[in-house]
Protein backbone atom coordinates (compact mmCIF):
# COMPACT_ATOMS: atom_id res chain seq x y z
CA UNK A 1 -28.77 -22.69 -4.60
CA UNK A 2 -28.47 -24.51 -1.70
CA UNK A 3 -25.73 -23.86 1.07
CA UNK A 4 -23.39 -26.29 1.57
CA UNK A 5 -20.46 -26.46 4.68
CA UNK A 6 -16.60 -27.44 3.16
CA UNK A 7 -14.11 -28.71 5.89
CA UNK A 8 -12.94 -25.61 6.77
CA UNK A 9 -15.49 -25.73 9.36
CA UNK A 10 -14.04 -25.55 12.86
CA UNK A 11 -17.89 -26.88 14.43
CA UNK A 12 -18.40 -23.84 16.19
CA UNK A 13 -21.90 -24.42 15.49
CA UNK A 14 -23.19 -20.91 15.46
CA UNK A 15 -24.54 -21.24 12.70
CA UNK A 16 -27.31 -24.06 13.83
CA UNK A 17 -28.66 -21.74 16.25
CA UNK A 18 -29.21 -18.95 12.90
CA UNK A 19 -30.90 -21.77 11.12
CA UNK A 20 -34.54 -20.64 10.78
CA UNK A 21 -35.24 -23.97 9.22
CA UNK A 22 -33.27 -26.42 11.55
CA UNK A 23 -31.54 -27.32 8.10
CA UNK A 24 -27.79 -27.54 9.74
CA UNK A 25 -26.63 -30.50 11.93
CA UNK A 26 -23.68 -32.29 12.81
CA UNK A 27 -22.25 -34.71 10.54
CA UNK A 28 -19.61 -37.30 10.85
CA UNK A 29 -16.65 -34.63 11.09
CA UNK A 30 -18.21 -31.35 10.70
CA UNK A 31 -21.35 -29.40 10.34
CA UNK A 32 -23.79 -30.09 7.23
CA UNK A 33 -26.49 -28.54 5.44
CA UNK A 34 -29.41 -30.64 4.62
CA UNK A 35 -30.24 -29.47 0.96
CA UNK A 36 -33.98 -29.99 1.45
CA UNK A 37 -34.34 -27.83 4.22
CA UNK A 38 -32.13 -24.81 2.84
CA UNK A 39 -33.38 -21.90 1.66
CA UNK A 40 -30.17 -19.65 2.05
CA UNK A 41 -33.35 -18.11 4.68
CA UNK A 42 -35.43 -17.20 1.53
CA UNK A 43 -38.87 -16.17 3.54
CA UNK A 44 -37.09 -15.42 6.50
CA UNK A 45 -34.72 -12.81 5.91
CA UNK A 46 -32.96 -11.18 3.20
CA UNK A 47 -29.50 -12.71 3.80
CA UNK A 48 -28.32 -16.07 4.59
CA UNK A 49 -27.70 -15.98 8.48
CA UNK A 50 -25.40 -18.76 8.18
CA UNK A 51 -23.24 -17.28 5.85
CA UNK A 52 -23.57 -13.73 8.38
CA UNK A 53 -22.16 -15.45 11.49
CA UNK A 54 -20.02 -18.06 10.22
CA UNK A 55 -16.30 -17.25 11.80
CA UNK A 56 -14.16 -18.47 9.12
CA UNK A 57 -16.67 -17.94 6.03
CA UNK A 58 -16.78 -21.78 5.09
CA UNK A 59 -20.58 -21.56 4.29
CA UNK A 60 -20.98 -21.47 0.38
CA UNK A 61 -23.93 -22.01 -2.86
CA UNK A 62 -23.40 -25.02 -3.51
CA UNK A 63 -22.46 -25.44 -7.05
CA UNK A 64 -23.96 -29.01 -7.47
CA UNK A 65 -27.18 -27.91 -6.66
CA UNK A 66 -28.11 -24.70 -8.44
CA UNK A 67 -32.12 -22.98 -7.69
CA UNK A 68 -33.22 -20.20 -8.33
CA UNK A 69 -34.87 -17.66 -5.51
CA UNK A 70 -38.37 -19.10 -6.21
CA UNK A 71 -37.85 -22.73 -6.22
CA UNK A 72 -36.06 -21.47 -2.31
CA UNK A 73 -39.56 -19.56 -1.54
CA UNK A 74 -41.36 -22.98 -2.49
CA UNK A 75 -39.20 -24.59 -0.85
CA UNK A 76 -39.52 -22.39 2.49
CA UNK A 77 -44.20 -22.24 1.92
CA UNK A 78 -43.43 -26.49 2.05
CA UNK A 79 -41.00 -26.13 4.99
CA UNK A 80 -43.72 -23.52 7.25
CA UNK A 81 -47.12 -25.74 6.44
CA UNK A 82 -44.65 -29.45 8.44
């Protein structure tokens, strides 16, 4: 699955700079998660840095969006060839 932010975020933005694929940016009132970039850092490491750093643990799958690890890998081989 994809990660998604909820508005518990407090825009620390810590977790932008743990991004490996420049997937997070500000949105209107907090951070978002750009679904098409995410892949919970599938190819990069073996947990979702996001979800590692993130002070008040408001970084979650989201449910709307469900993949499975390989559809993430594909996702991250598309992301590394841009």
């Amino acid at each position: 699955m994809a990660l998604k932010i909820t508005d518990e975020c407090i825009c620390c933005d810590v977790c932008v700079l743990e991004c490996p694929n420049e997937a997070i940016a500000l949105g209107e009132e907090i951070y978002e998660i750009d679904p098409q970039r995410c892949t919970e850092c599938v190819g990069h490491y073996e947990t979702s840095q996001c979800v590692e750093v993130c002070p008040v643990d408001c970084i979650i799958s989201d449910p709307d969006r469900p993949e499975d690890r390989d559809t993430l890998y594909q996702r991250y081989l598309r992301l590394e060839q841009e």
